[in-house]
N, C-alpha and C. Protein backbone atom coordinates (compact mmCIF):
# COMPACT_ATOMS: atom_id res chain seq x y z
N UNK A 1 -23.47 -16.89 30.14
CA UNK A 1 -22.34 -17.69 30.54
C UNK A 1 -22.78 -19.03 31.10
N UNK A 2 -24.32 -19.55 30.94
CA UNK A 2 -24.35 -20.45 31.92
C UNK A 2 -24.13 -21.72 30.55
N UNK A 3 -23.97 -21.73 29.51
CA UNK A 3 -23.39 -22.61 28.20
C UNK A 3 -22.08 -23.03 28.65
N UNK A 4 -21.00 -22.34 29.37
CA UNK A 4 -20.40 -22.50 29.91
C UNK A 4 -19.95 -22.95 31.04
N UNK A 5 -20.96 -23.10 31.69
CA UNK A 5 -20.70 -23.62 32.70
C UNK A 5 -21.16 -24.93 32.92
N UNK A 6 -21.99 -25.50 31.94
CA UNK A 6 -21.94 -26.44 31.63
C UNK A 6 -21.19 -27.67 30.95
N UNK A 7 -20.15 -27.16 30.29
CA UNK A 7 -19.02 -27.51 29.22
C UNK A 7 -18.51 -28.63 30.01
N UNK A 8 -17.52 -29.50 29.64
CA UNK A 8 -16.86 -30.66 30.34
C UNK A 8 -15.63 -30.01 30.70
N UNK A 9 -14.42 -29.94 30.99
CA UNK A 9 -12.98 -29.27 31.69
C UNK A 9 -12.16 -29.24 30.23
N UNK A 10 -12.72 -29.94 29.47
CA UNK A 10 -11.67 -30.44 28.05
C UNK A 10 -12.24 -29.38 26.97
N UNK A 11 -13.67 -29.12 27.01
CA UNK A 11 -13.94 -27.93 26.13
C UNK A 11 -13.83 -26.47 26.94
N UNK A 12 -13.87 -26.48 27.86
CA UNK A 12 -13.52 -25.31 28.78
C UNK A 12 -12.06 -24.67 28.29
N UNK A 13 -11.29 -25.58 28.66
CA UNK A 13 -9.95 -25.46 28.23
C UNK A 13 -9.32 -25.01 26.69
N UNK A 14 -10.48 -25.79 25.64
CA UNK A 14 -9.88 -25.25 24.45
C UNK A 14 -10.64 -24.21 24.51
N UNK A 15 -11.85 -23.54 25.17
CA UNK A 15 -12.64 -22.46 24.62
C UNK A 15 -11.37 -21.59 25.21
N UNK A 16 -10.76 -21.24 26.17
CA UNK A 16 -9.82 -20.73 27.25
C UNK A 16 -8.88 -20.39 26.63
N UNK A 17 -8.14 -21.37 25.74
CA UNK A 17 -7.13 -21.21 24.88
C UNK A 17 -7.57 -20.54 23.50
N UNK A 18 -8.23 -21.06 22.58
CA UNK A 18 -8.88 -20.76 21.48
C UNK A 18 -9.48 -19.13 21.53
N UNK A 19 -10.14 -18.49 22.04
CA UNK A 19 -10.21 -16.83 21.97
C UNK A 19 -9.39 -16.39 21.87
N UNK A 20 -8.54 -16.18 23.39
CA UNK A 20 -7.21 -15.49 23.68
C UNK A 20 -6.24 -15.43 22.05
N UNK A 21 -6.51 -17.09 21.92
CA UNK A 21 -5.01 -16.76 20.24
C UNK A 21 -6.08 -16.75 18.98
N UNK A 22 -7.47 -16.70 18.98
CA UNK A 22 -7.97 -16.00 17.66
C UNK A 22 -7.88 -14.59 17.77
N UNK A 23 -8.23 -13.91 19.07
CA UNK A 23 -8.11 -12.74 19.28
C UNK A 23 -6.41 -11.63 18.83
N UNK A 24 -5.62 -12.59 19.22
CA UNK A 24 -4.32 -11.99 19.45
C UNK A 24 -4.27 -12.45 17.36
N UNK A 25 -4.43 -13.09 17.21
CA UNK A 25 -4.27 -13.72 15.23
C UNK A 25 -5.38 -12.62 14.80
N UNK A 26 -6.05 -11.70 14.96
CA UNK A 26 -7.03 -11.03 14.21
C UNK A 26 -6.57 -9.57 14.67
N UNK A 27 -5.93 -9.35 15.98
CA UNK A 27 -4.92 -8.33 16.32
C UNK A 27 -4.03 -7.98 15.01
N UNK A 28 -2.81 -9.44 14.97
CA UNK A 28 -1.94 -9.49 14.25
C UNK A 28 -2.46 -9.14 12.58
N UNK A 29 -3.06 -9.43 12.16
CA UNK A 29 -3.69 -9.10 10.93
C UNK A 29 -4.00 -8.26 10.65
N UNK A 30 -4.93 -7.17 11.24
CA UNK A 30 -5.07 -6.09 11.50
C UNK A 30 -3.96 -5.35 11.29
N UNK A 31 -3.01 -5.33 12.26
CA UNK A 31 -1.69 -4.32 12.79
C UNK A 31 -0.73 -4.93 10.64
N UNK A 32 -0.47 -5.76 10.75
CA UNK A 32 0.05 -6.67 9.15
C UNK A 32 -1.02 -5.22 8.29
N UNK A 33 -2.17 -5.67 7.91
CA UNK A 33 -2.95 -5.48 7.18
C UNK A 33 -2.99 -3.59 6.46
N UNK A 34 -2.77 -2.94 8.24
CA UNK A 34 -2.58 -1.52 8.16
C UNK A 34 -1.00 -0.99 7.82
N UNK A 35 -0.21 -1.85 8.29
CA UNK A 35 1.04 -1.67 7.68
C UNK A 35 0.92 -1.55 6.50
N UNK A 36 0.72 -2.72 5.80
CA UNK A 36 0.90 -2.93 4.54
C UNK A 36 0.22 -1.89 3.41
N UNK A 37 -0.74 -1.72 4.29
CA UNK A 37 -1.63 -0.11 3.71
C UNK A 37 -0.74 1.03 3.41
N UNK A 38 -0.24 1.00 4.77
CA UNK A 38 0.45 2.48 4.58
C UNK A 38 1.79 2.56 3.94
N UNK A 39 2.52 1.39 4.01
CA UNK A 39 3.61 1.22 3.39
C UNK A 39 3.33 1.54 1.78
N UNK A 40 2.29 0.65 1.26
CA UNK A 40 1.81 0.70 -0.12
C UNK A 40 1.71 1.82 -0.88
N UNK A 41 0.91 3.06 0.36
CA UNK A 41 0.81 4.45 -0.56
C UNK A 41 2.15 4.77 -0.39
N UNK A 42 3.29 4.76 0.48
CA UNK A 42 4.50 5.09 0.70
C UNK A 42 5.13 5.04 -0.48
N UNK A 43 5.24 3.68 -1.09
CA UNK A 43 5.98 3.25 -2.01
C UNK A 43 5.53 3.76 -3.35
N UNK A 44 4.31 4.47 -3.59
CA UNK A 44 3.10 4.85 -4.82
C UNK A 44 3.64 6.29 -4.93
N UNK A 45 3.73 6.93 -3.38
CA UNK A 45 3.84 8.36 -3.51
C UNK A 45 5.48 8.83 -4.11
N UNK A 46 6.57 7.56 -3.16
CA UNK A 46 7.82 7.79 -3.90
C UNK A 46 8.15 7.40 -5.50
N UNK A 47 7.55 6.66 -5.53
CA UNK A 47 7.83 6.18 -7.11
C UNK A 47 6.87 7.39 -8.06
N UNK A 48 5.77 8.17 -7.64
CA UNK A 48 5.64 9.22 -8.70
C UNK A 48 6.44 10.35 -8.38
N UNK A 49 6.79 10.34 -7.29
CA UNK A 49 7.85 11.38 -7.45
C UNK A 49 8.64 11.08 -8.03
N UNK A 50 9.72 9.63 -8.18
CA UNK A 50 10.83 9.51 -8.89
C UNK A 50 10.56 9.99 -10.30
N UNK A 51 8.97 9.30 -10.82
CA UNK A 51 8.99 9.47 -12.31
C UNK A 51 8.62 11.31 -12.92
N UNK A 52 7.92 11.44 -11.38
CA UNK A 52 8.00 13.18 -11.74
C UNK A 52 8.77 13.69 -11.93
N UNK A 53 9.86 13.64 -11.26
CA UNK A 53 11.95 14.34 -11.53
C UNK A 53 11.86 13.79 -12.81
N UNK A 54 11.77 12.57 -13.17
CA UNK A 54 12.31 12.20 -14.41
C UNK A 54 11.52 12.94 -15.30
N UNK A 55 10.27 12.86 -15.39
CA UNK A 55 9.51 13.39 -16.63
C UNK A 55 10.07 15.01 -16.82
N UNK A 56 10.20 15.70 -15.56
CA UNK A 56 10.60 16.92 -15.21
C UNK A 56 11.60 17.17 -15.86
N UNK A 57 12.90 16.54 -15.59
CA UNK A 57 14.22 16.93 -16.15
C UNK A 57 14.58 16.29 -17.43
N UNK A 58 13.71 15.39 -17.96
CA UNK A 58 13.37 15.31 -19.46
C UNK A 58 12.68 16.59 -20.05
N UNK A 59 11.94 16.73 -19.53
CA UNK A 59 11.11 18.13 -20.33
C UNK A 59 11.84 19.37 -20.02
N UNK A 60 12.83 19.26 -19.04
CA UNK A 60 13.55 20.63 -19.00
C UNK A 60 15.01 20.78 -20.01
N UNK A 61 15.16 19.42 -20.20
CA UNK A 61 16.15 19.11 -21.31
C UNK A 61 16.06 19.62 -22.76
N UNK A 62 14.98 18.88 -22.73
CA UNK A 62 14.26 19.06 -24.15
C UNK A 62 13.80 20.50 -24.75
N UNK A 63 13.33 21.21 -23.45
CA UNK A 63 12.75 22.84 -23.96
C UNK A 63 13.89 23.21 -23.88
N UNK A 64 15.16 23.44 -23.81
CA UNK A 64 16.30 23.92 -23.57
C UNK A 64 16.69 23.71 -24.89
N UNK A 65 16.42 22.19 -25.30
CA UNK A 65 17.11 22.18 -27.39
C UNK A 65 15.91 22.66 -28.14
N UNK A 66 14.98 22.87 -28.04
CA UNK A 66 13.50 23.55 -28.43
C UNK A 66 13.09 22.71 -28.81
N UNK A 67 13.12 21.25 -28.56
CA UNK A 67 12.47 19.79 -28.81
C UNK A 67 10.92 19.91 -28.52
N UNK A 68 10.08 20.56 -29.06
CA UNK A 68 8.56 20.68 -28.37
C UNK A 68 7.99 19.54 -28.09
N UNK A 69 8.21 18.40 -29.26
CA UNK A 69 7.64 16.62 -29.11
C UNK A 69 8.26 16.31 -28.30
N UNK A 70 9.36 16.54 -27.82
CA UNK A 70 10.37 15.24 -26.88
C UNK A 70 9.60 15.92 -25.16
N UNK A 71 9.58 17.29 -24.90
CA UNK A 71 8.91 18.34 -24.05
C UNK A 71 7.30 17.88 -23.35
N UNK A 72 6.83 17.00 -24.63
CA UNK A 72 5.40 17.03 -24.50
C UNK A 72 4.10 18.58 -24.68
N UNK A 73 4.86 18.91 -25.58
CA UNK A 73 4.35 20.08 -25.72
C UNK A 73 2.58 19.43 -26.86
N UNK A 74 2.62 20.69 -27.24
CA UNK A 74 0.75 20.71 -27.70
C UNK A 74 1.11 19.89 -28.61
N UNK A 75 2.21 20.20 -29.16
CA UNK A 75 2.12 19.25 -30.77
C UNK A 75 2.14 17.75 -30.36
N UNK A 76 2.83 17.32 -29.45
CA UNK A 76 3.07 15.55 -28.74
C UNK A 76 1.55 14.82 -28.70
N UNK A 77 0.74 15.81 -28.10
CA UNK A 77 -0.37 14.82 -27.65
C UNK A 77 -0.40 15.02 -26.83
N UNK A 78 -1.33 13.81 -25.86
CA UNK A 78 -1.18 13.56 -24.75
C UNK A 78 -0.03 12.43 -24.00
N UNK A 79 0.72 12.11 -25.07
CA UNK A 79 1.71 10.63 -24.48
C UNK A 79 3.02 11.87 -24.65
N UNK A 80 4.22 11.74 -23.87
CA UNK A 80 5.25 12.69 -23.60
C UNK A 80 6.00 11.39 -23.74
N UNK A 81 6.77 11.84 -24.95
CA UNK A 81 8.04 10.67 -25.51
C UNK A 81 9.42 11.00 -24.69
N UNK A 82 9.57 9.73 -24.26
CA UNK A 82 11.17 9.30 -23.32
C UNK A 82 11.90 8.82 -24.17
């Protein structure tokens, strides 16, 4: 600390100011940063569920008219036609 104590009152002052709000701006980013994380899988996990119901109650449609291609059955492949 003795770098500091050498300083003039004018760099004292911005060092004084300048931590405190990089600190609190790298807080904020952080707290932003992890939101946005968790929100992200949020929005990943609901949207395969939506398309899971859908693929679901397409293929439960379809085995019901004995549609095996529309089903995604062995004969389809691997791509399941909508």
């Amino acid at each position: 600390m003795h770098w500091f104590a050498d300083l003039p009152i004018e760099r004292k002052l911005r060092v004084a100011i300048i931590i405190p709000a990089t600190i609190a701006f790298l807080v904020a980013v952080g707290v932003h940063a992890a939101s946005e994380f968790f929100e992200f899988h949020k929005d990943v996990e609901d949207r395969s569920a939506a398309l899971a119901r859908f693929v679901g109650a397409s293929a439960s449609v379809a085995l019901k008219r004995g549609d095996e291609r529309q089903a995604g059955g062995p004969s389809a492949g691997s791509v399941i036609a909508v």
